[in-house]
C-alpha atoms as a PDB file:
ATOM      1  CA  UNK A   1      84.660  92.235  98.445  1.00  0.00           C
ATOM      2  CA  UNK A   2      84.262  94.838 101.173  1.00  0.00           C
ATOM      3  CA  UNK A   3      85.641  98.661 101.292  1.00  0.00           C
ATOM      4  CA  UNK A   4      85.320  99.354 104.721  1.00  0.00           C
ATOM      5  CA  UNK A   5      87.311 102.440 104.811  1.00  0.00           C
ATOM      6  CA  UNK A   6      90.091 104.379 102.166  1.00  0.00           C
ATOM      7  CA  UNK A   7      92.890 102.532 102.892  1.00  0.00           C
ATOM      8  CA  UNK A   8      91.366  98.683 103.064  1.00  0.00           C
ATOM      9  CA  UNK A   9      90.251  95.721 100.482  1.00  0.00           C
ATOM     10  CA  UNK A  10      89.200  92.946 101.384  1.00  0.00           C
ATOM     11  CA  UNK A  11      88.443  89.848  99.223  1.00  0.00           C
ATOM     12  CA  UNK A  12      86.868  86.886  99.844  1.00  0.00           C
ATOM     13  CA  UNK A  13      86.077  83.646  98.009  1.00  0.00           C
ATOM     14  CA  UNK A  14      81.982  83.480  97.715  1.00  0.00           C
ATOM     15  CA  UNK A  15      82.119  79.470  97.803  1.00  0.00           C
ATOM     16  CA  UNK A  16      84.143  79.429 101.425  1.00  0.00           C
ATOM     17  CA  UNK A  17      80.421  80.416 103.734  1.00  0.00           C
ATOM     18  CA  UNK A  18      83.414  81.076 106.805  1.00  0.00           C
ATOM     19  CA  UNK A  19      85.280  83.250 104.710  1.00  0.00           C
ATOM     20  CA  UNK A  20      82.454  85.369 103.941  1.00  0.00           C
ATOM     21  CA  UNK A  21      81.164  85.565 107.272  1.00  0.00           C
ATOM     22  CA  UNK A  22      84.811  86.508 108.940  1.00  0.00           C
ATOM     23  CA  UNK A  23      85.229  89.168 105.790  1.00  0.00           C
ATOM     24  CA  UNK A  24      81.483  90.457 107.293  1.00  0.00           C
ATOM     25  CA  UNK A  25      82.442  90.669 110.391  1.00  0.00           C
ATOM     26  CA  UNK A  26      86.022  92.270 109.238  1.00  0.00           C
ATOM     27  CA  UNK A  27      84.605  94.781 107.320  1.00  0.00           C
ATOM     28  CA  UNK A  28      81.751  96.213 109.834  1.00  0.00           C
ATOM     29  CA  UNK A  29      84.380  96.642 112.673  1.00  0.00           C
ATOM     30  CA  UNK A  30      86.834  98.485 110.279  1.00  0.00           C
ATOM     31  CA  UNK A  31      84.290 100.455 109.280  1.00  0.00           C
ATOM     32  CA  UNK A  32      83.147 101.395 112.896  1.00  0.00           C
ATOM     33  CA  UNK A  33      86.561 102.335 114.112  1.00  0.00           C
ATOM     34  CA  UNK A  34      88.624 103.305 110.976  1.00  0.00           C
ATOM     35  CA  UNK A  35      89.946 106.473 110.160  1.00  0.00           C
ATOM     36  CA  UNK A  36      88.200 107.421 106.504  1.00  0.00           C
ATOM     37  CA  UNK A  37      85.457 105.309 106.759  1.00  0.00           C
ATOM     38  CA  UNK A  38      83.346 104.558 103.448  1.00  0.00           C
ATOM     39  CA  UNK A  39      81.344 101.656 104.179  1.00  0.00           C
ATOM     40  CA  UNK A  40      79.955  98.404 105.583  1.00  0.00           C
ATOM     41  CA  UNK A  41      77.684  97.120 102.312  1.00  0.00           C
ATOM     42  CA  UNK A  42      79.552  93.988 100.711  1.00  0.00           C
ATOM     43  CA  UNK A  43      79.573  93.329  96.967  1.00  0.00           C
ATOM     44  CA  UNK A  44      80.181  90.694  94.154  1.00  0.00           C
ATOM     45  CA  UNK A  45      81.578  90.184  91.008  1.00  0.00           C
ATOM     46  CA  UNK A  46      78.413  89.678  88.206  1.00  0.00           C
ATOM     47  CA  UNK A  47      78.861  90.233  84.669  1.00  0.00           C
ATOM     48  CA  UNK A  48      82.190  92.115  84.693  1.00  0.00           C
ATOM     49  CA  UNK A  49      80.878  94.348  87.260  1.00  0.00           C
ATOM     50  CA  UNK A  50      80.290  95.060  90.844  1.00  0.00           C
ATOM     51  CA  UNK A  51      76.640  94.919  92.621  1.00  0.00           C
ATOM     52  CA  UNK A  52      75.923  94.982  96.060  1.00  0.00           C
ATOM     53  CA  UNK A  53      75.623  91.155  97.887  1.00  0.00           C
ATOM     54  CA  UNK A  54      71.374  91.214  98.529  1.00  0.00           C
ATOM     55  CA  UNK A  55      69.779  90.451 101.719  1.00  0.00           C
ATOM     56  CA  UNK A  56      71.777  90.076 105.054  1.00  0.00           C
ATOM     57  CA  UNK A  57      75.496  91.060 105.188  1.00  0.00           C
ATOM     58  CA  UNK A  58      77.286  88.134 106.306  1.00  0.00           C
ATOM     59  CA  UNK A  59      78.533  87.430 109.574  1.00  0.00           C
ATOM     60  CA  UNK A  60      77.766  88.737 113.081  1.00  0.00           C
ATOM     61  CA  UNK A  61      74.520  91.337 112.728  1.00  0.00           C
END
């Protein structure tokens, strides 16, 4: 799931690798050129919560 700026969600499905690579991508160019940015970081549902995905955002760095 990314938040790239106030008025955007985006979900992906963890299992699909291109999914999660285009929602990467998706989400760092919103971010760059949105109005009311918040941010690039990409997280996942654990545990009834939300934590940041680890190590390299997918897609296009």
């Amino acid at each position: 799931m990314g938040i790239p700026s106030r008025d955007v969600l985006l979900v992906a499905d963890s299992a699909n690798r291109d999914a999660l690579q285009r929602l990467g991508d998706t989400v760092r160019e919103i971010h760059a050129t949105g109005a009311c940015s918040l941010t690039a970081d990409l997280y996942e549902r654990v545990d009834g919560g939300w934590r940041k995905l680890a190590g390299k955002t997918p897609g296009k760095n």
